[in-house]
Protein backbone atom coordinates (compact mmCIF):
# COMPACT_ATOMS: atom_id res chain seq x y z
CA UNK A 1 -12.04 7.27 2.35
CA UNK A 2 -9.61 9.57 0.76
CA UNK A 3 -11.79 12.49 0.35
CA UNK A 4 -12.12 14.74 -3.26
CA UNK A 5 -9.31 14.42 -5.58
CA UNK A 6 -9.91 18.65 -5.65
CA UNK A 7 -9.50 18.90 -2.19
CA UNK A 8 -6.47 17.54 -2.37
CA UNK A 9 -4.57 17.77 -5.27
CA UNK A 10 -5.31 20.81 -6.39
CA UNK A 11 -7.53 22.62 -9.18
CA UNK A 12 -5.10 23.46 -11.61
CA UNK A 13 -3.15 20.17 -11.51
CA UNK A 14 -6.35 18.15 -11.71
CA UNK A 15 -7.71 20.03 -14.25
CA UNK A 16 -4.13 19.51 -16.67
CA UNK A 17 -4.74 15.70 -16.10
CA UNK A 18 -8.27 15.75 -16.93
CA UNK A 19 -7.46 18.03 -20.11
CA UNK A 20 -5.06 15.20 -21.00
CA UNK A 21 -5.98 12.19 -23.40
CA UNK A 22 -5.32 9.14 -21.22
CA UNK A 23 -3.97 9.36 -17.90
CA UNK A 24 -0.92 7.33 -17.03
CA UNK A 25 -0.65 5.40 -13.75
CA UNK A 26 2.81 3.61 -12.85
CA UNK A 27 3.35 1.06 -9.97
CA UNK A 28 6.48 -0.93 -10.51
CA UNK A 29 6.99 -4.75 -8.70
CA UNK A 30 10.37 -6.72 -8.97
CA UNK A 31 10.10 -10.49 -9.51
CA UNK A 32 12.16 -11.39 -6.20
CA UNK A 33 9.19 -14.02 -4.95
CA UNK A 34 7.21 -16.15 -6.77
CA UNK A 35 4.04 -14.11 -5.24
CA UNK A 36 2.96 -10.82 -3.79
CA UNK A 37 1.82 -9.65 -0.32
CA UNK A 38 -0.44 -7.65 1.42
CA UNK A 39 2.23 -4.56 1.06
CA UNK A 40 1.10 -4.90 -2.86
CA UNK A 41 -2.22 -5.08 -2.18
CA UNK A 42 -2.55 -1.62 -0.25
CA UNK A 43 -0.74 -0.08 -3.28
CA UNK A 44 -3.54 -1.73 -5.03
CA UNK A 45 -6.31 -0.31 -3.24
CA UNK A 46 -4.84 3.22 -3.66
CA UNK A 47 -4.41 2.79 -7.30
CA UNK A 48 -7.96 1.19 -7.68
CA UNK A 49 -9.45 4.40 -6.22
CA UNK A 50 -6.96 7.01 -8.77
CA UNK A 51 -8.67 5.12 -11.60
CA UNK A 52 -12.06 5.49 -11.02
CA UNK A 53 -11.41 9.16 -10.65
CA UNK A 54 -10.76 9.74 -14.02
CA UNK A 55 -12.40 8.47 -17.41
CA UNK A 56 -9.89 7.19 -19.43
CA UNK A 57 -6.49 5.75 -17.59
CA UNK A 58 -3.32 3.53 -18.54
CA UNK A 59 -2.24 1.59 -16.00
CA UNK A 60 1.08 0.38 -16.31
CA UNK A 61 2.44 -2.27 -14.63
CA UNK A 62 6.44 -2.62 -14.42
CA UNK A 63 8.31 -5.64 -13.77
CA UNK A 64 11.88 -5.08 -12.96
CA UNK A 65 13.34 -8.27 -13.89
CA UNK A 66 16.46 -6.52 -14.91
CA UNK A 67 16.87 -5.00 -11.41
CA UNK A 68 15.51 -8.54 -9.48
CA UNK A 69 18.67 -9.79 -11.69
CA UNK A 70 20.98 -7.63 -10.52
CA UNK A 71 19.92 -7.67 -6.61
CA UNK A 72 18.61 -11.43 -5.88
CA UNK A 73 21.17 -14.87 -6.31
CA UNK A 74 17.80 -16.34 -8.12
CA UNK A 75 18.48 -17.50 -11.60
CA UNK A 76 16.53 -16.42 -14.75
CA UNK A 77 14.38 -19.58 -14.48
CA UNK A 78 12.65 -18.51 -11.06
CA UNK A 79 12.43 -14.96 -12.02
CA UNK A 80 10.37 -15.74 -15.03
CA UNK A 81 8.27 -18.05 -12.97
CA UNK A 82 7.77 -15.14 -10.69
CA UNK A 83 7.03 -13.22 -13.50
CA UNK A 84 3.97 -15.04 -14.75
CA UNK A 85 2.75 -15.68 -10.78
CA UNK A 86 2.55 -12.36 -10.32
CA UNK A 87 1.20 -11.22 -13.65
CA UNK A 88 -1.78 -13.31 -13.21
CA UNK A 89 -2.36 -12.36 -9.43
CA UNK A 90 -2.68 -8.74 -10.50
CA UNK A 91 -4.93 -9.49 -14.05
CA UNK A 92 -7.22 -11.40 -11.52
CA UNK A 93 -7.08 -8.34 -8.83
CA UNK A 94 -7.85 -5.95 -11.58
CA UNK A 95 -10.57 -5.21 -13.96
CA UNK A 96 -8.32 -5.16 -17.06
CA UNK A 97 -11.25 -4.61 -19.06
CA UNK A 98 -12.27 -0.51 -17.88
CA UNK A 99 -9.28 0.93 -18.68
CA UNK A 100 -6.00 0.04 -20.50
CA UNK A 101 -3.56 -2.60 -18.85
CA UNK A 102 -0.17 -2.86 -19.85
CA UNK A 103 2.35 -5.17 -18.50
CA UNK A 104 5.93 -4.19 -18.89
CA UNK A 105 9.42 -5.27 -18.00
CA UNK A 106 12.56 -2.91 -17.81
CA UNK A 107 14.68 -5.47 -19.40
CA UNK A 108 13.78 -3.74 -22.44
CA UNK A 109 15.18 -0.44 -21.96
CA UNK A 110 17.56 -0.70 -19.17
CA UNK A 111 20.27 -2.08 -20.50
CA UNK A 112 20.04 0.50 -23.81
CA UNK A 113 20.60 3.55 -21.46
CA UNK A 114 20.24 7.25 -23.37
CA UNK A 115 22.95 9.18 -23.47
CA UNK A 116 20.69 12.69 -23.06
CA UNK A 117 19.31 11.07 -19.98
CA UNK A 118 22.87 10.30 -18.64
CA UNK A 119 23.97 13.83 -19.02
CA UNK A 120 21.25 15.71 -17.52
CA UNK A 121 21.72 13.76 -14.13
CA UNK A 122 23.95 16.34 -11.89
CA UNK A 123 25.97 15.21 -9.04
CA UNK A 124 25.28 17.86 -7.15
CA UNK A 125 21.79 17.93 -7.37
CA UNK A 126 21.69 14.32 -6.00
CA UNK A 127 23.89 14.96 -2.88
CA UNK A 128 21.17 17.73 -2.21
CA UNK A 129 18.66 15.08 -2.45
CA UNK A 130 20.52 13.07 -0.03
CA UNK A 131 21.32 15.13 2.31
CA UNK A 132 17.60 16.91 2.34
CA UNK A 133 16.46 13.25 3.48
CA UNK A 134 18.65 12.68 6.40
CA UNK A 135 20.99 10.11 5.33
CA UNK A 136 24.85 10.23 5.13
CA UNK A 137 26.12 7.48 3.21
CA UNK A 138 27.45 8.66 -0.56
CA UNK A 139 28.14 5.43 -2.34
CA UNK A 140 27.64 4.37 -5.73
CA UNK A 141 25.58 1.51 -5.38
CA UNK A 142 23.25 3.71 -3.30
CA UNK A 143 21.97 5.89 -6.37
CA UNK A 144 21.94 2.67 -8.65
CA UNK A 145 18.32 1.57 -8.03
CA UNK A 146 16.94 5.17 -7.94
CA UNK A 147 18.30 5.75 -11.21
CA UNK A 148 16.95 3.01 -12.77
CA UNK A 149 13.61 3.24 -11.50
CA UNK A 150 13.92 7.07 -12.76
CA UNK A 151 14.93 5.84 -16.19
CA UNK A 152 11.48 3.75 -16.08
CA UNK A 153 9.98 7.12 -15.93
CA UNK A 154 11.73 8.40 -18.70
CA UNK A 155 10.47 5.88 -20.68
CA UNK A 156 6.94 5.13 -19.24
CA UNK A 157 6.16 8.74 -18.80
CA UNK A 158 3.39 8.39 -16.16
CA UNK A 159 1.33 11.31 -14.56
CA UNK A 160 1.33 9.79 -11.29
CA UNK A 161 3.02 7.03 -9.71
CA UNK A 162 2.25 5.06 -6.31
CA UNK A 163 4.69 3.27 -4.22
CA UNK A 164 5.77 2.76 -0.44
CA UNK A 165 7.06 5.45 1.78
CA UNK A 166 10.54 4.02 1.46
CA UNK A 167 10.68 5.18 -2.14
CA UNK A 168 10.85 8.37 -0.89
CA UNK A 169 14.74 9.13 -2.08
CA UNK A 170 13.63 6.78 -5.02
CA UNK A 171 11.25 10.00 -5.88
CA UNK A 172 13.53 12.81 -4.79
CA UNK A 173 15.91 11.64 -7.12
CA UNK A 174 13.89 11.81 -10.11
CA UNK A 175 12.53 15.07 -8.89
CA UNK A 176 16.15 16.33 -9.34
CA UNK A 177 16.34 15.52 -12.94
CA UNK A 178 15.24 18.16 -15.38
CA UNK A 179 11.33 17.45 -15.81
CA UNK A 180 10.92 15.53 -18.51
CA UNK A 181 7.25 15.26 -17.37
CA UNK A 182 5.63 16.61 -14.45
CA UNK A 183 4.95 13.41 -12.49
CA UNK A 184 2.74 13.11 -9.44
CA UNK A 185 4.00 10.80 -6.59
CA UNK A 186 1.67 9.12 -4.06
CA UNK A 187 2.86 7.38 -1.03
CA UNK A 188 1.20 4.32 0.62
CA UNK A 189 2.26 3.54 4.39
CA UNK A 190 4.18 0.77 4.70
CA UNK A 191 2.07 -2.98 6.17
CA UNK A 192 3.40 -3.92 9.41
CA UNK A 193 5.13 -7.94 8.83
CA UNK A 194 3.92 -10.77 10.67
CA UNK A 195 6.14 -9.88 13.64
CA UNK A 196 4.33 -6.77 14.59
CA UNK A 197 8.04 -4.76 14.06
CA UNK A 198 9.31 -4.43 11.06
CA UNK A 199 8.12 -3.60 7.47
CA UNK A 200 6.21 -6.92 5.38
CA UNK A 201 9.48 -7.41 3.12
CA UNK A 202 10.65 -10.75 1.25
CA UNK A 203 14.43 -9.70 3.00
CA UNK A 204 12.82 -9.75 6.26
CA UNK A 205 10.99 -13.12 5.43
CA UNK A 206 7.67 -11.88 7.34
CA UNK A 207 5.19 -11.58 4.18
CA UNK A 208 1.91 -13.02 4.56
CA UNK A 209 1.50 -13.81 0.95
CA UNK A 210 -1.54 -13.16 -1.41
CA UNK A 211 -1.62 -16.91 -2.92
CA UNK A 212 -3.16 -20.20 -3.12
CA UNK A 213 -6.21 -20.71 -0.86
CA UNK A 214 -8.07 -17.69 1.23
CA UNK A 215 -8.43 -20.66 4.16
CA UNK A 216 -4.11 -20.72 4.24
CA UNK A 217 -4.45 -17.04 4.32
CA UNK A 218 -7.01 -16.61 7.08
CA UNK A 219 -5.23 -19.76 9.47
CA UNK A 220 -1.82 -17.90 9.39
CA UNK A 221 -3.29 -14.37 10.30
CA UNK A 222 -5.59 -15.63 13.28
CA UNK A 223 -2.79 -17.38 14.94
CA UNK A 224 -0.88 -14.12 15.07
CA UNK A 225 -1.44 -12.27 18.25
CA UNK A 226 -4.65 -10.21 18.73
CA UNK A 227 -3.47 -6.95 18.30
CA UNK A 228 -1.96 -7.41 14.68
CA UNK A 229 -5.11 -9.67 13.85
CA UNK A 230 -7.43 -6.64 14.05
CA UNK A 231 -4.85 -4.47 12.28
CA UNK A 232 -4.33 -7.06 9.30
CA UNK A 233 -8.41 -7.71 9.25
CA UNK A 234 -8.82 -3.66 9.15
CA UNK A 235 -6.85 -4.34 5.74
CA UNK A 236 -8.62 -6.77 4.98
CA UNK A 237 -12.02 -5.04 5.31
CA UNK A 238 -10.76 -2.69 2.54
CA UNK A 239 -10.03 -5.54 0.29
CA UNK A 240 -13.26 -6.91 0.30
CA UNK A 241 -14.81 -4.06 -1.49
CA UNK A 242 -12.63 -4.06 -3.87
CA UNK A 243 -13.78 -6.45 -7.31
CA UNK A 244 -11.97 -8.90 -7.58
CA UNK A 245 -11.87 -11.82 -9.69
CA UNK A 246 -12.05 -14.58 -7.14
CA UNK A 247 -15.35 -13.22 -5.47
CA UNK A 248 -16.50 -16.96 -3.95
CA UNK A 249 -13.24 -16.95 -2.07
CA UNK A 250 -13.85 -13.19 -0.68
CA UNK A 251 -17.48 -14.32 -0.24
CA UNK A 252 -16.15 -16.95 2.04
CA UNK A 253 -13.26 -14.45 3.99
CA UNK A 254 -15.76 -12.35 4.75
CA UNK A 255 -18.12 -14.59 6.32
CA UNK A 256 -15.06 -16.13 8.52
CA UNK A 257 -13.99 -12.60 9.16
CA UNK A 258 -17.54 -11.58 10.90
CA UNK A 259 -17.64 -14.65 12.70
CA UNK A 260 -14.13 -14.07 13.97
CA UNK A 261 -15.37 -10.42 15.03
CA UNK A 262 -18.87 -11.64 16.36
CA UNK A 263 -16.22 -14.53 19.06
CA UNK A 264 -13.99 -12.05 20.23
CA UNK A 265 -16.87 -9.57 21.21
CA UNK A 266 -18.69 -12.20 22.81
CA UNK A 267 -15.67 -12.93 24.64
CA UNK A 268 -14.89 -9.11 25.56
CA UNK A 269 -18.36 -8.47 26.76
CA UNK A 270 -19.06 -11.22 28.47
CA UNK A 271 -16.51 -10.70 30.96
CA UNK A 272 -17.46 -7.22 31.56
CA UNK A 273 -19.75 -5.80 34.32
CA UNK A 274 -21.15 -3.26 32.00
CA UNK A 275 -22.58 -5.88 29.67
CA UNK A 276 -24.32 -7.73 32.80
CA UNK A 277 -25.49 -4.53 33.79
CA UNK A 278 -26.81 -3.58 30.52
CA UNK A 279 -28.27 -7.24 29.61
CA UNK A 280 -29.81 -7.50 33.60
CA UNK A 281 -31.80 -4.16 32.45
CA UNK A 282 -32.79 -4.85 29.26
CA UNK A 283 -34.01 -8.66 30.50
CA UNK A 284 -36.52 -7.12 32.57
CA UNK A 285 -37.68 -4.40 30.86
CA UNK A 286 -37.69 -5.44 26.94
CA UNK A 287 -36.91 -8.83 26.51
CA UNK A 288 -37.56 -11.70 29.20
CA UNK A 289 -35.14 -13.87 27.18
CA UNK A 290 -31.69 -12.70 27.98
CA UNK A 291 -29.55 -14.46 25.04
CA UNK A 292 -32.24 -12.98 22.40
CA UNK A 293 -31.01 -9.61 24.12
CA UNK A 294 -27.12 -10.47 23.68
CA UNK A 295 -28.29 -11.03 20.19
CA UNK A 296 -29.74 -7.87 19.12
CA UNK A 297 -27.59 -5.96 21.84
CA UNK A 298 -24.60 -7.24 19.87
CA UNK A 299 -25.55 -7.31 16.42
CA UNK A 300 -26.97 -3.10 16.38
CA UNK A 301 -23.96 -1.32 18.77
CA UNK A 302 -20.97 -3.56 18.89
CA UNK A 303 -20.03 -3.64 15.20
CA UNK A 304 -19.35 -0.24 15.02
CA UNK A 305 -17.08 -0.70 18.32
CA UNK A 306 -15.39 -3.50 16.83
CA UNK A 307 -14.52 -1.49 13.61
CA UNK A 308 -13.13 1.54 15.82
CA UNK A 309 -10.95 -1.02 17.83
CA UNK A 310 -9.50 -2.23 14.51
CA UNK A 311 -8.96 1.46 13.63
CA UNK A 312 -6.78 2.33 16.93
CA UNK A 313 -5.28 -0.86 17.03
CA UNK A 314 -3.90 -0.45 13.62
CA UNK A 315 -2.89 3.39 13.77
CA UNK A 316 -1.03 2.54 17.32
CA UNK A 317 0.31 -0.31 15.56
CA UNK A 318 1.72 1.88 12.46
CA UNK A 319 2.89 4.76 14.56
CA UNK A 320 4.98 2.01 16.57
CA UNK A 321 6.50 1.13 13.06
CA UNK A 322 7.04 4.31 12.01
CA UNK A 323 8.96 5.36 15.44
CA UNK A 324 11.63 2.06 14.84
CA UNK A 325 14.68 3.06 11.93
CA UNK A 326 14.62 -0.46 10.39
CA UNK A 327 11.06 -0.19 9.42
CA UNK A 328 12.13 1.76 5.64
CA UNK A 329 14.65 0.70 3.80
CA UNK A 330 18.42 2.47 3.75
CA UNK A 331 17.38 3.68 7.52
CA UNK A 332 14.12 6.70 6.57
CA UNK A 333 12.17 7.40 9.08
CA UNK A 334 8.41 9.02 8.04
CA UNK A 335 8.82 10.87 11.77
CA UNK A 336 11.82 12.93 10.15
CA UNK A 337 9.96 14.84 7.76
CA UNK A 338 7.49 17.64 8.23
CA UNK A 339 4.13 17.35 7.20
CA UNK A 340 1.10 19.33 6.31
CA UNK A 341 -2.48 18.28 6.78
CA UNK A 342 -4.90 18.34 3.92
CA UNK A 343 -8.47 17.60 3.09
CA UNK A 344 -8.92 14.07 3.35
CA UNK A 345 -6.59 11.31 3.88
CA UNK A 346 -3.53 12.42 2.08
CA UNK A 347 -0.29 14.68 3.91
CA UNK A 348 1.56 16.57 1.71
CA UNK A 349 5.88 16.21 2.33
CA UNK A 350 7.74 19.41 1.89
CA UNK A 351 11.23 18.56 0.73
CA UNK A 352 12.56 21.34 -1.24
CA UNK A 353 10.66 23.87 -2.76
CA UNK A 354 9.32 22.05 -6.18
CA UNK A 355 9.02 18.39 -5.04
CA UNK A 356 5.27 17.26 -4.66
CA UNK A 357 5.25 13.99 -2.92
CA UNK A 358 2.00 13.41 -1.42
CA UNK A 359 1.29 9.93 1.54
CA UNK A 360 -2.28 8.77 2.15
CA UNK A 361 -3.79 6.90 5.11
């Protein structure tokens, strides 16, 4: 899906993290809700591909409890409930045991800030950074999260790190710092929420959550209208390649999944003259039996339709979310920024001259 790591990265990049020991991956998560959604799991999928491109990787995963602390009203109680809720959902997503896992929380560096890291953060490097991605407001409490999450880097020195689009100023700001390491950031569009509109976000309160039984999961996406069930079982088509731990339970999605897909072609061919047509000709010259012929008819040619209707459904339905200014947090628009198209599935934003921020699909 996302074409050769060469292709798109570069030689001479790839070939300094392949001369490396152990390549670091970063994706951090904070402890808001007791579970994830399918937001997480698209980071997932991205970061399950950058590890089998390399031999040896570290992934690290970090909690920021000391951030969910500072931004939620929850007390310390739920947040390490959430904690262990989510650190199971992504042991059980992952196979811990091909590379190195490490599960870490910010709590234990954040408040013990370094001085050295304090004073190489310019001021006017920042307002640079926030002017170069289109937003006006220069308040304190604005830079607060992106310097935390750039002091995570400090500490977790990662090679690459993967998060949503609307970490972009999250990633300019670190790339404003003096480089401490040369970090790679990768981008993952942002899931559409249950109301077709806005971003999947606990604030918005439109997450279809990745917990408890696959059965809740599949009765709450196919009573959402058509359009966003093909773009959430498009997703969900990805996921089921992936290994997981609970395999059964995918076994079982995926046979509920093709016999949702198998209804609502019946349903769109059916009603169409070109399917009579089509079933009327093969009746009387292959097959006598006309249902046998809806059978094979179906089951050769219309998969690949229904796959390509998923496809356009969900890119119309993404380019709709990326046209509304609510859709990324503090008001960034993907639309703003100018990209370039490379080999495979990844774009390339130019902000600045050394910034390398790169945004698959």
């Amino acid at each position: 899906m996302f074409g050769s790591l060469v292709k798109v990265f570069g030689v001479s990049f790839l070939g300094s993290l392949r001369s490396t020991t152990c390549v670091r991956i970063k994706y951090g998560v904070d402890p808001t809700a007791p579970c994830l959604h399918l937001g997480h799991f698209y980071c997932f999928f991205v970061i399950k591909f950058l590890l089998r491109c390399f031999n040896l990787c570290s992934f690290y995963f970090v909690i920021g409890d000391y951030t969910a602390a500072l931004r939620s009203l929850s007390n310390g109680s739920n947040i390490a409930s959430n904690i262990a809720t989510i650190t199971q959902t992504v042991q059980c997503f992952f196979n811990c045991s091909k590379f190195n896992f490490y599960v870490v929380r910010n709590s234990n560096w954040l408040p013990y800030l370094s001085m050295q890291f304090l004073h190489s953060c310019r001021v006017k490097d920042l307002l640079v950074r926030r002017a170069l991605v289109g937003l006006n407001e220069f308040t304190v409490g604005v830079f607060l999260y992106p310097f935390y999450q750039s002091y995570d880097n400090f500490i977790v020195m990662p090679h690459i790190e993967v998060g949503g689009v609307d970490q972009l100023f999250n990633f300019c700001f670190y790339s404003s710092l003096p480089r401490f390491t040369d970090i790679l950031f990768v981008m993952v569009p942002l899931v559409l929420g249950s109301e077709g509109i806005f971003k999947m976000s606990k604030s918005f309160s439109n997450i279809i959550a990745i917990a408890g039984c696959v059965f809740e999961l599949f009765n709450h996406v196919i009573k959402l209208p058509e359009v966003y069930c093909a773009y959430y079982f498009f997703l969900f088509r990805k996921f089921i390649y992936i290994n997981v731990g609970l395999v059964k339970t995918f076994m079982v999605f995926t046979c509920l999944y093709r016999l949702a897909i198998f209804v609502f072609i019946a349903r769109f061919f059916y009603r169409s003259c070109a399917f009579k047509l089509l079933s009327l000709y093969f009746s009387r010259v292959y097959f006598p039996n006309m249902f046998f012929n809806f059978i094979v008819f179906s089951s050769v040619y219309l998969r690949s339709f229904m796959v390509t209707y998923c496809f356009f459904k969900s890119t119309r339905a993404f380019k709709k979310a990326i046209s509304n200014h609510k859709v990324c947090i503090n008001g960034i628009r993907i639309c703003d920024f100018q990209f370039v198209l490379l080999r495979g599935a990844f774009y390339e934003i130019l902000i600045g001259n050394s910034c390398r921020i790169y945004i698959c699909f």
